[in-house]
N, C-alpha and C. Protein backbone atom coordinates (compact mmCIF):
# COMPACT_ATOMS: atom_id res chain seq x y z
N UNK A 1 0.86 -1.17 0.00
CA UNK A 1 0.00 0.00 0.00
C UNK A 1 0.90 1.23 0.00
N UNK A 2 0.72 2.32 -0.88
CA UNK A 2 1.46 3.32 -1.00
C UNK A 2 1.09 4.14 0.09
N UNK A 3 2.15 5.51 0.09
CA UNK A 3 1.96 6.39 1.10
C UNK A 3 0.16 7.54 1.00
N UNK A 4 -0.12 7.41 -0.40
CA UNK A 4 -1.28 8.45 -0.94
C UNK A 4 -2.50 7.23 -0.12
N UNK A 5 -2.25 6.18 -0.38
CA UNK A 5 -3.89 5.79 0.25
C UNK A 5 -3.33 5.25 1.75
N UNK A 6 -2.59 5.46 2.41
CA UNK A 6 -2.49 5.54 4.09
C UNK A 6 -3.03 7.10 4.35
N UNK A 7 -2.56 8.10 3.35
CA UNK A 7 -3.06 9.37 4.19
C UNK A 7 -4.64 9.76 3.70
N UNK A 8 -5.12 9.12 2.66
CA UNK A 8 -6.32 9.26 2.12
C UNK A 8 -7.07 8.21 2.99
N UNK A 9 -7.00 7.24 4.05
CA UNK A 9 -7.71 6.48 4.78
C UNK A 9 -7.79 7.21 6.18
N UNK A 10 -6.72 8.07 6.26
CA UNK A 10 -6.23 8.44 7.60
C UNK A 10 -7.12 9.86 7.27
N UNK A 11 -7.48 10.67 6.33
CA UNK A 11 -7.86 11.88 6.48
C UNK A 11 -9.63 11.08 6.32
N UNK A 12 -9.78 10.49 5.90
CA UNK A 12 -11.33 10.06 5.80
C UNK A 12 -11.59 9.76 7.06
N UNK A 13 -11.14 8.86 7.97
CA UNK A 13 -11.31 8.65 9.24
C UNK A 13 -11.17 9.76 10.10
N UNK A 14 -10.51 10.43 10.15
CA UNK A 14 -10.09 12.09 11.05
C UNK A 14 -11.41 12.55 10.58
N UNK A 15 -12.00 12.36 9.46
CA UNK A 15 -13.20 13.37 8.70
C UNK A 15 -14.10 12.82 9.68
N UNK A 16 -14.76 11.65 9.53
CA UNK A 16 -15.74 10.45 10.34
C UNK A 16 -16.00 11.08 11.64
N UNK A 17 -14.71 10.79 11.93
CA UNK A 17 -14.44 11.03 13.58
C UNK A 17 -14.92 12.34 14.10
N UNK A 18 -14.60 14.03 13.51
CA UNK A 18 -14.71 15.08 13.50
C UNK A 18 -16.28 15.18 13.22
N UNK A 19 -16.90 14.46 12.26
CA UNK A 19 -17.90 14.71 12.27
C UNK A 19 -19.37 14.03 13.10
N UNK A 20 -18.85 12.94 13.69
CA UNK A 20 -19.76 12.23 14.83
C UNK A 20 -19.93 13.34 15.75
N UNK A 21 -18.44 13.81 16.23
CA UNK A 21 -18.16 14.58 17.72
C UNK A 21 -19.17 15.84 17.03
N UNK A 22 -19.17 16.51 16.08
CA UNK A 22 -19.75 17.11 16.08
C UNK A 22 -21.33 17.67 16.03
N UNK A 23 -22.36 16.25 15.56
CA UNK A 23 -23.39 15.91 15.28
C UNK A 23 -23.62 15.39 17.27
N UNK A 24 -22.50 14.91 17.67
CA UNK A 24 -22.84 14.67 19.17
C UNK A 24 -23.08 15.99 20.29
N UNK A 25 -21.97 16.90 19.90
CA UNK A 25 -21.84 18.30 20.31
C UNK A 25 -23.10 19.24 20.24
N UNK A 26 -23.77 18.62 19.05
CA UNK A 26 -24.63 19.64 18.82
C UNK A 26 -26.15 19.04 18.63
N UNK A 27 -26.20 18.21 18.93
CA UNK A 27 -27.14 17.34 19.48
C UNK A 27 -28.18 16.99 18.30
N UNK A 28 -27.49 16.76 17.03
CA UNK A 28 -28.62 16.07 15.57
C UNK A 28 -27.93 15.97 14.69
N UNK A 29 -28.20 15.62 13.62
CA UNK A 29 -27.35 15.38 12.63
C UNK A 29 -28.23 15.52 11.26
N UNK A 30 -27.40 14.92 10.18
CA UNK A 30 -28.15 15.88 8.85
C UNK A 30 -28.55 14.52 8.13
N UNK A 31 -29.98 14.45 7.95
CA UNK A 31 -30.92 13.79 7.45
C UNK A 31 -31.63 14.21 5.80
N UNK A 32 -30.96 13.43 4.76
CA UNK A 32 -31.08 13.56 3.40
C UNK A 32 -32.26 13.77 3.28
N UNK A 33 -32.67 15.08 2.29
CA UNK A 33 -33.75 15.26 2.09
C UNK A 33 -34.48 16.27 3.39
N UNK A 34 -34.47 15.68 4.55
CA UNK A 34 -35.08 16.52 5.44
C UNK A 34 -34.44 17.56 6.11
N UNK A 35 -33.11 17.61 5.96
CA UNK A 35 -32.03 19.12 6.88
C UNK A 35 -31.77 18.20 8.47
N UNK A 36 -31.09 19.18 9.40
CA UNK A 36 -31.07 18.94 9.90
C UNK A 36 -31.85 18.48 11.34
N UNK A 37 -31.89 18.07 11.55
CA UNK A 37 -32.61 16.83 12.68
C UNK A 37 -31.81 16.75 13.94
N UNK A 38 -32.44 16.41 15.01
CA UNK A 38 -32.31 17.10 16.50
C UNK A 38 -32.37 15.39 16.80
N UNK A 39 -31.44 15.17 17.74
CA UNK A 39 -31.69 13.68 18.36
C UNK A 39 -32.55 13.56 19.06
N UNK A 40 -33.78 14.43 19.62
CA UNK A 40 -34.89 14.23 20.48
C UNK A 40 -35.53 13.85 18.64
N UNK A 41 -35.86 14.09 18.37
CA UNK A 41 -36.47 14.03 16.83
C UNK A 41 -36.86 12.72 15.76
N UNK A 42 -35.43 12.22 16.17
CA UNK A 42 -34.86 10.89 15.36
C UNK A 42 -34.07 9.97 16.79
N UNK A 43 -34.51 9.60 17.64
CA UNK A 43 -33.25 9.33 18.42
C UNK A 43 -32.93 7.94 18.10
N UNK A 44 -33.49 7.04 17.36
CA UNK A 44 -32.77 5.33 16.80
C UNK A 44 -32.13 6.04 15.76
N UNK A 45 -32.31 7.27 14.74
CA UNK A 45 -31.81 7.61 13.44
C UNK A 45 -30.49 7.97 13.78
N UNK A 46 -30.51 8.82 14.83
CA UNK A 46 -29.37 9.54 15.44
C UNK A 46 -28.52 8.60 15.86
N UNK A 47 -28.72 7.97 16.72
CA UNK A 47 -27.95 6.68 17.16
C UNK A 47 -26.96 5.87 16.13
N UNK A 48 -28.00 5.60 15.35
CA UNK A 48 -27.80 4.67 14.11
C UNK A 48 -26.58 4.87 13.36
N UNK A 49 -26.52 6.59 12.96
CA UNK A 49 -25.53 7.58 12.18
C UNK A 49 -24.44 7.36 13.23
N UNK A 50 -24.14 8.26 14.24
CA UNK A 50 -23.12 7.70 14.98
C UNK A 50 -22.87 6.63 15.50
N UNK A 51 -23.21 5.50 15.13
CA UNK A 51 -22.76 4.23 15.27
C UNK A 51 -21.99 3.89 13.69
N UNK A 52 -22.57 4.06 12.59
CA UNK A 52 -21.80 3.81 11.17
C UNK A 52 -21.31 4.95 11.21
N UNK A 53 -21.14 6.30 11.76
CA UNK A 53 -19.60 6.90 11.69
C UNK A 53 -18.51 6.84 12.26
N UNK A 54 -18.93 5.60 13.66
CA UNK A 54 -17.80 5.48 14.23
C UNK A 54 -17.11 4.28 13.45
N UNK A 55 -17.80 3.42 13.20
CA UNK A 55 -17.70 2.08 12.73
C UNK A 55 -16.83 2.00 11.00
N UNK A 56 -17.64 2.92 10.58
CA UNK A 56 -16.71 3.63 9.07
C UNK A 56 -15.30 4.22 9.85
N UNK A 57 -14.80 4.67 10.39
CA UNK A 57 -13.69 4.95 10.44
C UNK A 57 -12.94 4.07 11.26
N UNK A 58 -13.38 3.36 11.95
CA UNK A 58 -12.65 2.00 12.48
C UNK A 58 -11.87 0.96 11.39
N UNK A 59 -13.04 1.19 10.51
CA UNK A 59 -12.88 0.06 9.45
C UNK A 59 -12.21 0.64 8.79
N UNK A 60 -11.74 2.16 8.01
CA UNK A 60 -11.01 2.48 7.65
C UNK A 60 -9.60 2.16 8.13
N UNK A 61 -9.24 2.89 9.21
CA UNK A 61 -8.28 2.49 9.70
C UNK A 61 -7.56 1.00 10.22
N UNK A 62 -8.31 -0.08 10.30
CA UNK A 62 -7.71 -1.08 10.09
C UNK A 62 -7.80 -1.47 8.84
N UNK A 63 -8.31 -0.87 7.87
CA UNK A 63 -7.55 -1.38 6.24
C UNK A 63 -6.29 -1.03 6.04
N UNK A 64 -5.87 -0.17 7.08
CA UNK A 64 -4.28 0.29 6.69
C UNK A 64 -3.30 -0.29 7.01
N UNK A 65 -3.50 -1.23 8.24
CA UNK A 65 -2.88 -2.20 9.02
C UNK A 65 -3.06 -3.48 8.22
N UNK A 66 -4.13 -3.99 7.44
CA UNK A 66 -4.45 -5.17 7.00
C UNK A 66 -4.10 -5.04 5.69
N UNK A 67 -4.02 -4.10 4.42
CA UNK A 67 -3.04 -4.17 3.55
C UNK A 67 -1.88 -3.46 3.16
N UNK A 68 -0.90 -3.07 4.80
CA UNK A 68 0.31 -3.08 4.64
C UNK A 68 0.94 -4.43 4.07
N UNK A 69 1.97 -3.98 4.01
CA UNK A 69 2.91 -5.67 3.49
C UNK A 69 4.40 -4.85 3.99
């Protein structure tokens, strides 16, 4: 694995990450089609999102470990 897709896995995950904390911070997150949405509002939707944004950048980051060589 070259150096361009370790830092292109590593800035997608920093992205993920930055953007959970921030949808957590601010208590909703952004719902296609409908804008933004309040976790009293959606709270399994809300949940749901920060669970596959944490989970997307987990998984990112161990692809970097799993196709080093």
């Amino acid at each position: 694995m070259n150096i361009i897709a370790i830092i292109i896995y590593l800035l997608v995950s920093i992205f993920l990450i930055l953007y959970a904390g921030y949808c957590i911070s601010n208590g909703g997150f952004h719902m296609k089609g409908r804008g933004w949405k309040t976790k009293y509002e959606y709270p399994k939707t809300f949940k749901f999102t920060i669970g596959m944004l944490y989970f997307l950048a987990i998984v990112n980051i161990l692809m970097i470990f799993i196709n080093m060589k």
